[in-house]
C-alpha atoms as a PDB file:
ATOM      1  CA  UNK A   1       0.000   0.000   0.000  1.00  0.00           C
ATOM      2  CA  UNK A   2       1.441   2.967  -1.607  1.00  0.00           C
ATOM      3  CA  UNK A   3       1.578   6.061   1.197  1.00  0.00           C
ATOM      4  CA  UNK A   4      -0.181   8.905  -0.576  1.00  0.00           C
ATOM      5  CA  UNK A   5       2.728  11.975  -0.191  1.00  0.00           C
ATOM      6  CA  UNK A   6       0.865  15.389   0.220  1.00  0.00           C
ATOM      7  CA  UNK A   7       2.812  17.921  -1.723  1.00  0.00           C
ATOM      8  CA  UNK A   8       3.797  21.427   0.023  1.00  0.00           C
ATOM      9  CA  UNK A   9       2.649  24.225  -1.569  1.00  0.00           C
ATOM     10  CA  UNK A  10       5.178  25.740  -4.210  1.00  0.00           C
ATOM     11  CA  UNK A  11       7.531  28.947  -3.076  1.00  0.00           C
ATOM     12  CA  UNK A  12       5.792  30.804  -6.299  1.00  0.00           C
ATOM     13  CA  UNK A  13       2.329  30.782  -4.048  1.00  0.00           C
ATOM     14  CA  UNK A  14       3.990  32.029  -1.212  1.00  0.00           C
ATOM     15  CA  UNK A  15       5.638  34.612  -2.288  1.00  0.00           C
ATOM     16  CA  UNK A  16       2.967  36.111  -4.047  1.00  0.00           C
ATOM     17  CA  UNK A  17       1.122  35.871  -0.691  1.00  0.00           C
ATOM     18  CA  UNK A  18       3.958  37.221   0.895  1.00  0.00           C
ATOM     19  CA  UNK A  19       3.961  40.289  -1.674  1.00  0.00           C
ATOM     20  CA  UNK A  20      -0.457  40.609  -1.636  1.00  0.00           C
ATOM     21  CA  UNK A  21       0.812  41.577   1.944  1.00  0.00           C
ATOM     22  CA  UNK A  22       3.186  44.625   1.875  1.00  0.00           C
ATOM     23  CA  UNK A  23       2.619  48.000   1.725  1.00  0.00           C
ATOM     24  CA  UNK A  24       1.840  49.875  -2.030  1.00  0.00           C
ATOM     25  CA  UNK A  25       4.682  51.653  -3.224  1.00  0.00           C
ATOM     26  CA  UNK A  26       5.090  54.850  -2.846  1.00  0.00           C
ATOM     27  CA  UNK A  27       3.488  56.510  -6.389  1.00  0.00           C
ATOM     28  CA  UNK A  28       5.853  59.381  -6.256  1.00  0.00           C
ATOM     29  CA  UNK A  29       8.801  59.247  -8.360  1.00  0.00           C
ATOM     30  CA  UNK A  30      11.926  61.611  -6.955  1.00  0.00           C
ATOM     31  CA  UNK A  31      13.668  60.575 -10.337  1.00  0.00           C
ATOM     32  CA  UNK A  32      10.896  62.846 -12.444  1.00  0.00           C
ATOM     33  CA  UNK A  33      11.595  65.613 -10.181  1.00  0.00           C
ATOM     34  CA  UNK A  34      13.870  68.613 -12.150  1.00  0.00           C
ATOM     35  CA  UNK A  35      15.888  70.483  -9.816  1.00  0.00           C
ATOM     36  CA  UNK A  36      16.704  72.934 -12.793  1.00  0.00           C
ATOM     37  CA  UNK A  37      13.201  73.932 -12.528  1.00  0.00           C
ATOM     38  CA  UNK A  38      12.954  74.331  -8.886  1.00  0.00           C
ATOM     39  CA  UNK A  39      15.433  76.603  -8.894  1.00  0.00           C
ATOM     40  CA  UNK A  40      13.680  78.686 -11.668  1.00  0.00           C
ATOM     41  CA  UNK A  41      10.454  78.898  -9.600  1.00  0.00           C
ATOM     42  CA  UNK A  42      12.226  81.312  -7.106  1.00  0.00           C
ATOM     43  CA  UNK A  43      12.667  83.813  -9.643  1.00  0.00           C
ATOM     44  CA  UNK A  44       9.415  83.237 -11.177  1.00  0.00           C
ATOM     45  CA  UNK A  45       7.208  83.888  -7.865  1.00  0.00           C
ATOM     46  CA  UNK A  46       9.806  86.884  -6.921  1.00  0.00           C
ATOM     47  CA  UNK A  47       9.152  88.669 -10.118  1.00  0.00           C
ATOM     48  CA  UNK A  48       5.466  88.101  -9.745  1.00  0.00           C
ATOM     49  CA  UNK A  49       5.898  89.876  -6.681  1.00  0.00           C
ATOM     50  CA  UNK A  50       7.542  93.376  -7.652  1.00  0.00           C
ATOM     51  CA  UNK A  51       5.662  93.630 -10.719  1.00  0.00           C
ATOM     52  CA  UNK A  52       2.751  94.982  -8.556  1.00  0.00           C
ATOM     53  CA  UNK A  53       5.453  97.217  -6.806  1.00  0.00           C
ATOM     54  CA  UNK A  54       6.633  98.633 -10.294  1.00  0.00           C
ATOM     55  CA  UNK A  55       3.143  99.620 -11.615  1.00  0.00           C
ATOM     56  CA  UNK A  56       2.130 101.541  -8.823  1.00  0.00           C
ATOM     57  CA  UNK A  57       5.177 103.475  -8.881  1.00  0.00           C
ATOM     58  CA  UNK A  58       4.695 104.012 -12.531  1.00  0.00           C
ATOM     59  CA  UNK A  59       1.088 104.854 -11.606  1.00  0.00           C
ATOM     60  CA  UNK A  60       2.341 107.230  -8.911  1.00  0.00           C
ATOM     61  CA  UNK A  61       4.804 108.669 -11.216  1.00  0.00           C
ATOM     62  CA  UNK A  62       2.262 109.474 -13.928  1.00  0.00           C
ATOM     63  CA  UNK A  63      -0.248 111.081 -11.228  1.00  0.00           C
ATOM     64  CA  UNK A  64       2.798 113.139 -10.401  1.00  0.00           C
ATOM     65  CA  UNK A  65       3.027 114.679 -13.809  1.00  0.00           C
ATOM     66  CA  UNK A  66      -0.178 115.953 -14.374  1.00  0.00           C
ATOM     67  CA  UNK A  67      -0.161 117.668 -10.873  1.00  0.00           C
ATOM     68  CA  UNK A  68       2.785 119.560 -12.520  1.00  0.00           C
ATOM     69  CA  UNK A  69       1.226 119.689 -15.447  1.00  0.00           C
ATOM     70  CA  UNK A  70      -1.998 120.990 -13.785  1.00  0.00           C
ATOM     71  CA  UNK A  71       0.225 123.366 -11.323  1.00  0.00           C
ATOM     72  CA  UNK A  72       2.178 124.919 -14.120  1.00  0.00           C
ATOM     73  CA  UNK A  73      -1.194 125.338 -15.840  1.00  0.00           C
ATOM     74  CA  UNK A  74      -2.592 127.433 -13.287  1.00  0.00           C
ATOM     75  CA  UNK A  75       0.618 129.866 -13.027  1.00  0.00           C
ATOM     76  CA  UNK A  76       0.018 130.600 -16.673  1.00  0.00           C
ATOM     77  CA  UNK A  77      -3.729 130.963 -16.251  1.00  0.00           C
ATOM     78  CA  UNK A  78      -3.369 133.439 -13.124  1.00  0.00           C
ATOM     79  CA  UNK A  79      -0.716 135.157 -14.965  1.00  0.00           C
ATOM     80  CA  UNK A  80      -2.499 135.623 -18.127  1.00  0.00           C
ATOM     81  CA  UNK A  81      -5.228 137.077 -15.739  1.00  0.00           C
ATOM     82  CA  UNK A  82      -2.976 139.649 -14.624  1.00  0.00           C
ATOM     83  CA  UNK A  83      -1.566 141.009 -17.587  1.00  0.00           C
ATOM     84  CA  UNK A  84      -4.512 140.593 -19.828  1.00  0.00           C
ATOM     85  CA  UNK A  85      -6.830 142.579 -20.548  1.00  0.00           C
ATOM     86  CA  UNK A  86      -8.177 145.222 -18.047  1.00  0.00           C
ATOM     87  CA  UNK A  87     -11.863 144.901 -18.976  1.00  0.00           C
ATOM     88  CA  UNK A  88     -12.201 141.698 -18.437  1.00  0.00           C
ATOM     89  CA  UNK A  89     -10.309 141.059 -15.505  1.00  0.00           C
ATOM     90  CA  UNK A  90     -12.490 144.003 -14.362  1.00  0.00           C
ATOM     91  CA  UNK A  91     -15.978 142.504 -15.615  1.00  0.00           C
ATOM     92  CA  UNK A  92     -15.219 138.790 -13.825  1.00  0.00           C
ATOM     93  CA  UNK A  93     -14.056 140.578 -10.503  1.00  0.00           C
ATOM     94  CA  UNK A  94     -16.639 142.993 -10.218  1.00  0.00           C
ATOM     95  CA  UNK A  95     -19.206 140.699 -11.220  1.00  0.00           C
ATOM     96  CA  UNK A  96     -18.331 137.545  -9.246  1.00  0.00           C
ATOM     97  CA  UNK A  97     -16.331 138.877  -5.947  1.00  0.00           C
ATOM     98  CA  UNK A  98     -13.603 136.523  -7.436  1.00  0.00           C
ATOM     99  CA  UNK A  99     -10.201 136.151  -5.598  1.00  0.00           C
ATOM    100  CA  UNK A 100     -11.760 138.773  -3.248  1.00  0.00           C
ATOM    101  CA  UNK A 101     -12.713 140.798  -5.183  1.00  0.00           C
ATOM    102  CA  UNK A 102     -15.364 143.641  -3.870  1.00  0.00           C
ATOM    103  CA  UNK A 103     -18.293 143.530  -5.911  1.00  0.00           C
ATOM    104  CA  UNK A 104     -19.502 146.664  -7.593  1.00  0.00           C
ATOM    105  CA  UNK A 105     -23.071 147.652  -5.672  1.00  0.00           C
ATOM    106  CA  UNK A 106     -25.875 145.694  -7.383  1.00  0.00           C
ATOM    107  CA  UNK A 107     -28.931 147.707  -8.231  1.00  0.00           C
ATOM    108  CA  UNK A 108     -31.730 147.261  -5.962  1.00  0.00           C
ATOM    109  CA  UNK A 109     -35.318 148.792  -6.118  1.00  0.00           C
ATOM    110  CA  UNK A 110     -34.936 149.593  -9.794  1.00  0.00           C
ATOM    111  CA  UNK A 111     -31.298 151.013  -9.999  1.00  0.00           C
ATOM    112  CA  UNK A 112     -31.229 152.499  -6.624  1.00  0.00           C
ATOM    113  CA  UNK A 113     -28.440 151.248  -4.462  1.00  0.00           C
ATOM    114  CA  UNK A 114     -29.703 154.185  -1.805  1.00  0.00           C
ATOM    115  CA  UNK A 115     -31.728 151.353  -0.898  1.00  0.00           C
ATOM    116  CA  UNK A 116     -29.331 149.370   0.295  1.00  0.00           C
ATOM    117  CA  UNK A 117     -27.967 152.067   2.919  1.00  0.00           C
ATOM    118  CA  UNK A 118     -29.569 151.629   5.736  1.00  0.00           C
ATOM    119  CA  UNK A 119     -26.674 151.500   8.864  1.00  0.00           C
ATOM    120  CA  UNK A 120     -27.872 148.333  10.924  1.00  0.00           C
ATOM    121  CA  UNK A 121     -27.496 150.232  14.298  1.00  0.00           C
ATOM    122  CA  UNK A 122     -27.433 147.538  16.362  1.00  0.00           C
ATOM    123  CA  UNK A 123     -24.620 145.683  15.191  1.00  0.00           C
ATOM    124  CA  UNK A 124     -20.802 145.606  15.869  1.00  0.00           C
ATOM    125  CA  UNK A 125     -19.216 148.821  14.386  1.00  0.00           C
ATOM    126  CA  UNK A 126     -16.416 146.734  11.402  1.00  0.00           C
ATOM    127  CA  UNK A 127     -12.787 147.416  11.726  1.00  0.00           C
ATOM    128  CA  UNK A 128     -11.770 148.446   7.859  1.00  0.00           C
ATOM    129  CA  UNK A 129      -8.102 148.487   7.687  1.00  0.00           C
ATOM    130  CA  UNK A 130      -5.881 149.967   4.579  1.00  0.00           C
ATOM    131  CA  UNK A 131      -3.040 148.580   2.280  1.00  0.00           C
ATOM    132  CA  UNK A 132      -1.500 150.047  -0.811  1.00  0.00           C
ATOM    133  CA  UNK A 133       1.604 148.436  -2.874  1.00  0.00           C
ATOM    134  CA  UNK A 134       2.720 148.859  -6.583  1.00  0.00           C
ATOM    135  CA  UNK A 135       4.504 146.208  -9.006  1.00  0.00           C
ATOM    136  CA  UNK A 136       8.223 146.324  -9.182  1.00  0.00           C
ATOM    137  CA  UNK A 137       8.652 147.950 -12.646  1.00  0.00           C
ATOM    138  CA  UNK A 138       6.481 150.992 -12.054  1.00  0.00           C
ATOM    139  CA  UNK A 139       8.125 153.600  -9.849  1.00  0.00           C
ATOM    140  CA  UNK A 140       5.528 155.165  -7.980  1.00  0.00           C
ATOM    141  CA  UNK A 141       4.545 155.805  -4.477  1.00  0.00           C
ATOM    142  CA  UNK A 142       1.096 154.858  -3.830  1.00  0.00           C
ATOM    143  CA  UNK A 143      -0.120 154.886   0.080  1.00  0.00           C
ATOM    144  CA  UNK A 144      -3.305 155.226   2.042  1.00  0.00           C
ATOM    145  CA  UNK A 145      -3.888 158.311   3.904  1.00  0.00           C
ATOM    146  CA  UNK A 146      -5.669 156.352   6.889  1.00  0.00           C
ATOM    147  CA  UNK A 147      -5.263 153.444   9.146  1.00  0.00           C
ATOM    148  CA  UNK A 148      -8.437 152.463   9.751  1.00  0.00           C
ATOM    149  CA  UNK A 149     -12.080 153.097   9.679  1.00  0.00           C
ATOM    150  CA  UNK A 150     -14.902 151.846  11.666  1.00  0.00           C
ATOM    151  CA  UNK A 151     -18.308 151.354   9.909  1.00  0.00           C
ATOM    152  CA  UNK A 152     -21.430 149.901  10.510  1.00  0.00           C
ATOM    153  CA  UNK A 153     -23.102 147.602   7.987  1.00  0.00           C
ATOM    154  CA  UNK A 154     -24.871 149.424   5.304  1.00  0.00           C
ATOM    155  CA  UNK A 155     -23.404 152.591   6.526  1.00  0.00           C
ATOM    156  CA  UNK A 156     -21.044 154.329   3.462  1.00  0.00           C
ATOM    157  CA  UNK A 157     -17.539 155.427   4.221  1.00  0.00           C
ATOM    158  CA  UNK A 158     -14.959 157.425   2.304  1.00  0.00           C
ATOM    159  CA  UNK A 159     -10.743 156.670   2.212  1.00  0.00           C
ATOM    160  CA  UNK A 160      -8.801 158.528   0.261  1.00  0.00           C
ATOM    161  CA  UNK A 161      -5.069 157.165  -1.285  1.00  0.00           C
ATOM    162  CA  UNK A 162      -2.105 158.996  -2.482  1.00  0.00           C
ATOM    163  CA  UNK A 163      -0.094 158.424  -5.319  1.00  0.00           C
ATOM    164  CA  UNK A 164       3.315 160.239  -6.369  1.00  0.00           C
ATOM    165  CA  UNK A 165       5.069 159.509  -9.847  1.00  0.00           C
ATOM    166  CA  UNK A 166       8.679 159.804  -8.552  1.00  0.00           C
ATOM    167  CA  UNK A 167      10.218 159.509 -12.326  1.00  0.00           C
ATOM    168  CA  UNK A 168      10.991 161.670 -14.729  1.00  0.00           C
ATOM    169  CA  UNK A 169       8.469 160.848 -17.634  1.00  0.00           C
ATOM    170  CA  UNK A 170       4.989 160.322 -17.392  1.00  0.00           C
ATOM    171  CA  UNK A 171       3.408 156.967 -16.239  1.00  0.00           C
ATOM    172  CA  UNK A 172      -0.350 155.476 -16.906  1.00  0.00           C
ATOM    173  CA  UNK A 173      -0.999 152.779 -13.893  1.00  0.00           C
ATOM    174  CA  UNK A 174      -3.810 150.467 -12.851  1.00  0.00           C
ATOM    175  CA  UNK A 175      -4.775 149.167  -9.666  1.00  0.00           C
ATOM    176  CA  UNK A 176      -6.440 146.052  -8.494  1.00  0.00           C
ATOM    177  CA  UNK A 177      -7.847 145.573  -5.483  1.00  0.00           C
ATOM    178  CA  UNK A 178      -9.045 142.630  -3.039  1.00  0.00           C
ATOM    179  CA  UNK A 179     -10.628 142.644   0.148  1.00  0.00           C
ATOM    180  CA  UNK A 180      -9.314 140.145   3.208  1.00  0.00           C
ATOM    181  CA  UNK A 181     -10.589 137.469   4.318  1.00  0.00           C
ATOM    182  CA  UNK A 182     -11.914 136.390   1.416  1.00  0.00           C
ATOM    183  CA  UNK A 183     -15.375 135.449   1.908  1.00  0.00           C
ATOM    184  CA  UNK A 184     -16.546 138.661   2.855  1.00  0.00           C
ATOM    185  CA  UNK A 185     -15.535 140.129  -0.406  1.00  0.00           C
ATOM    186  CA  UNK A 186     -19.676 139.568  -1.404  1.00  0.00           C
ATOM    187  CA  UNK A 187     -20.458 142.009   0.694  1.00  0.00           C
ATOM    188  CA  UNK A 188     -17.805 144.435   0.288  1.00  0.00           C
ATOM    189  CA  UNK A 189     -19.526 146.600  -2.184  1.00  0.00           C
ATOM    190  CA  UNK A 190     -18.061 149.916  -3.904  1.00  0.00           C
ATOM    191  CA  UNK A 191     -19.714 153.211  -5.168  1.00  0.00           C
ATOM    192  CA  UNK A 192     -17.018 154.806  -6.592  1.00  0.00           C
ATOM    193  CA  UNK A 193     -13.090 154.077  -7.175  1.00  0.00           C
ATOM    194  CA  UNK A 194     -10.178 154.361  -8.619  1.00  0.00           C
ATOM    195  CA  UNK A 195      -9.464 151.156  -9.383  1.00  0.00           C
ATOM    196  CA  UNK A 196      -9.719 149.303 -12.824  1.00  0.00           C
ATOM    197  CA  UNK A 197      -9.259 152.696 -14.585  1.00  0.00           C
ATOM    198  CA  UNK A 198      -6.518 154.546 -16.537  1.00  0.00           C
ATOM    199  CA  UNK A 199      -4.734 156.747 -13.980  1.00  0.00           C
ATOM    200  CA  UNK A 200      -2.042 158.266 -15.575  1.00  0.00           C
ATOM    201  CA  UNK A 201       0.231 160.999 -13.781  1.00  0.00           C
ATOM    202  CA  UNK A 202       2.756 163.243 -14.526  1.00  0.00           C
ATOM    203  CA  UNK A 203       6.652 163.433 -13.550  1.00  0.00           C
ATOM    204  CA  UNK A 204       6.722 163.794 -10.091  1.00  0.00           C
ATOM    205  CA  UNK A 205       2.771 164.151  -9.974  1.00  0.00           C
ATOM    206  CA  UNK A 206       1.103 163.993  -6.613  1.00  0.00           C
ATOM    207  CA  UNK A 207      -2.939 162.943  -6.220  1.00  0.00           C
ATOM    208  CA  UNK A 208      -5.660 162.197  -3.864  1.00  0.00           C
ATOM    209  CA  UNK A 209      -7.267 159.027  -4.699  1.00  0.00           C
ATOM    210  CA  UNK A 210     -11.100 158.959  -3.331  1.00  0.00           C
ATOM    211  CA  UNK A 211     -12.679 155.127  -2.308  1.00  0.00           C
ATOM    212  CA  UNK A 212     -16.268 154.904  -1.431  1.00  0.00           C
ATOM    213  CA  UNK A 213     -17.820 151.854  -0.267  1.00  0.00           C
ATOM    214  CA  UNK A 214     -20.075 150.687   2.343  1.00  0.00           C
ATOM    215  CA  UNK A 215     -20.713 146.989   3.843  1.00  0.00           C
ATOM    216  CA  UNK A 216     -23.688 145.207   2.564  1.00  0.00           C
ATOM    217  CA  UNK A 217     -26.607 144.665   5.386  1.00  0.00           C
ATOM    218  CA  UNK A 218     -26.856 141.164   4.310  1.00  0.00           C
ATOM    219  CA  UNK A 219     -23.265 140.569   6.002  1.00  0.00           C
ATOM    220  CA  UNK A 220     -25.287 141.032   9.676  1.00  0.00           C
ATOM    221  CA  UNK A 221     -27.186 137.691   8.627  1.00  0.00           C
ATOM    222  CA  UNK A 222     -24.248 135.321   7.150  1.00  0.00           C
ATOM    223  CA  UNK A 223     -23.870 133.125  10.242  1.00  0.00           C
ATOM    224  CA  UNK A 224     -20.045 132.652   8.028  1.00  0.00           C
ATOM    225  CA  UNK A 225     -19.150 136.408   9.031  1.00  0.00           C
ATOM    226  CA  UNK A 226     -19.952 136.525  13.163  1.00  0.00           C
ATOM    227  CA  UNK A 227     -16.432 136.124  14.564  1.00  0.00           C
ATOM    228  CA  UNK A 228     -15.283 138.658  11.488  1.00  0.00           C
ATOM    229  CA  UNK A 229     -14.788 142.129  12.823  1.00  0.00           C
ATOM    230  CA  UNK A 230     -11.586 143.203  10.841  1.00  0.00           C
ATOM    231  CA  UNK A 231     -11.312 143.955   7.078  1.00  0.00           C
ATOM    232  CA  UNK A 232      -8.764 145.069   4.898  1.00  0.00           C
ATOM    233  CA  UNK A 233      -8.796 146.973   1.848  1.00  0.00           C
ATOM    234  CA  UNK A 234      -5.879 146.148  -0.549  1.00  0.00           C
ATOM    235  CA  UNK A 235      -5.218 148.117  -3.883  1.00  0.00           C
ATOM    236  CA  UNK A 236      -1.682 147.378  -5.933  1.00  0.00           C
ATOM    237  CA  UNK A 237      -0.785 149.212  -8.881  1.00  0.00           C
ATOM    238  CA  UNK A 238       0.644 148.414 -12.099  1.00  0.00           C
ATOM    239  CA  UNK A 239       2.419 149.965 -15.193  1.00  0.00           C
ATOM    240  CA  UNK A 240      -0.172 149.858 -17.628  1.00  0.00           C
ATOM    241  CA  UNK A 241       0.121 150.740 -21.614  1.00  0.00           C
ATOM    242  CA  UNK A 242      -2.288 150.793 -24.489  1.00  0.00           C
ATOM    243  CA  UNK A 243      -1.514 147.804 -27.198  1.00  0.00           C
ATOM    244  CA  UNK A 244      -1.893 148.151 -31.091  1.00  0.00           C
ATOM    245  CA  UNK A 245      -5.381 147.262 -30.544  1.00  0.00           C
ATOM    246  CA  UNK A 246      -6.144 150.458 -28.530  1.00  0.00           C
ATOM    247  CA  UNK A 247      -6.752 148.124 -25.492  1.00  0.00           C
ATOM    248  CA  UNK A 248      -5.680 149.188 -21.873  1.00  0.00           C
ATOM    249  CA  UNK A 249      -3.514 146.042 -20.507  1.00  0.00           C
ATOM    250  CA  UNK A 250      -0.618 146.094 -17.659  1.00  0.00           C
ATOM    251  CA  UNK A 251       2.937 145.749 -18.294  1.00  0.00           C
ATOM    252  CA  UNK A 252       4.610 142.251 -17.688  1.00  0.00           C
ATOM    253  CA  UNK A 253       7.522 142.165 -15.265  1.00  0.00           C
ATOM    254  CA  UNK A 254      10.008 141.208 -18.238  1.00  0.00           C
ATOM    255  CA  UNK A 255       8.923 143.499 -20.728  1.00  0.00           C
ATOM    256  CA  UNK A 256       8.904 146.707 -18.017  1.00  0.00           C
ATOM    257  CA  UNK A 257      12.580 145.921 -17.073  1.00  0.00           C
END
């Protein structure tokens, strides 16, 4: 009787159930990995970075140039404005109060600025202070024969101003004026000046310049002008010649040297 042999199981078997037991393999690959183009990355996410940087400083550079632009703009608009043309300056400051500018009295009850003139007694008597200058290139003397006067609201006043030619040739000026502080210049209203008009004097000419204003009543109710209770009066003269047009304008600073 033949003893039946049981055979073993092969090695094949068990190693595959050996294997069907480990761990998977790890699916990354360190050989596919370029270190050429790690180190390019750096670079790459840097310049990412300043671009941002470099735009707004072009975009701060550019906002830059049209202020200057903008700024230098102005100069030549303000000095166009001051050695243009007389009438118009004179029209837009009278009209508006511009740059504090006084405005010229408006006509009330059918042309009558009387009606406007009516001294509000029981206000605060205004402080109305005095300054006179002239432009470099035009050799006068030009100076207010008062400090001060005090006026009430709707009550008129008169100042007088003296100018002397001290050359030897005769000399046609114009003056400007403004009023300080600025937002008052609405009210500041004129009846009669000097300003804006030929005045031409004489070598070594001396004369009385008359100003006569008042303060509009309608200051007393401008909450804006309670703590105000000092204003000055400022006229500056300027050389002043007649173009080939026939057109009164003042004299540039370079072309009167």
């Amino acid at each position: 009787m033949k003893a039946s042999v049981r055979s073993l199981p092969s090695a094949a078997p068990r190693a595959s159930l050996f294997t069907a037991w480990r761990p998977p393999p790890q699916t990354r690959s360190f050989s596919k990995i370029n270190p050429f183009r790690q180190q390019q990355s750096a670079p790459r996410r840097q310049q990412a970075f300043v671009s941002p940087m470099q735009s707004m400083r072009a975009e701060s550079s550019k906002k830059n140039q049209t202020t200057l632009i903008y700024g230098i703009s102005v100069c030549i608009a303000t000095l166009a404005l001051a050695y243009g043309s007389v009438p118009l300056y004179k029209m837009i400051c009278q009209q508006t109060g511009w740059s504090g500018q006084p405005v010229k009295a408006h006509d009330y009850a059918g042309g009558d600025p009387a009606a406007r003139l009516r001294p509000v007694d029981n206000h605060r008597r205004l402080k109305i202070t005095f300054n006179g200058s002239v432009s470099d290139v035009l050799p006068w003397k030009f100076t207010p024969q008062q400090k001060e006067v005090r006026v009430l609201p709707g009550e008129t006043a008169l100042a007088f101003y003296t100018a002397t030619n001290k050359s030897q040739a005769d000399i046609i000026g114009v003056a400007t004026y403004s009023v300080t502080p600025a937002q008052v210049a609405p009210y500041f209203s004129k009846i009669q000046c000097f300003c804006f008009e030929e005045q031409k004097l004489n070598a070594n000419e001396t004369v009385d310049m008359p100003v006569f204003f008042f303060i509009d009543p309608e200051f007393v109710k401008d909450p804006a002008m309670r703590g105000i209770d000092t204003i000055t009066l400022s006229y500056t003269f300027f050389k002043a010649r007649y173009d080939k047009n026939g057109v009164l304008t003042t004299v540039p600073l370079a072309a009167g040297m």
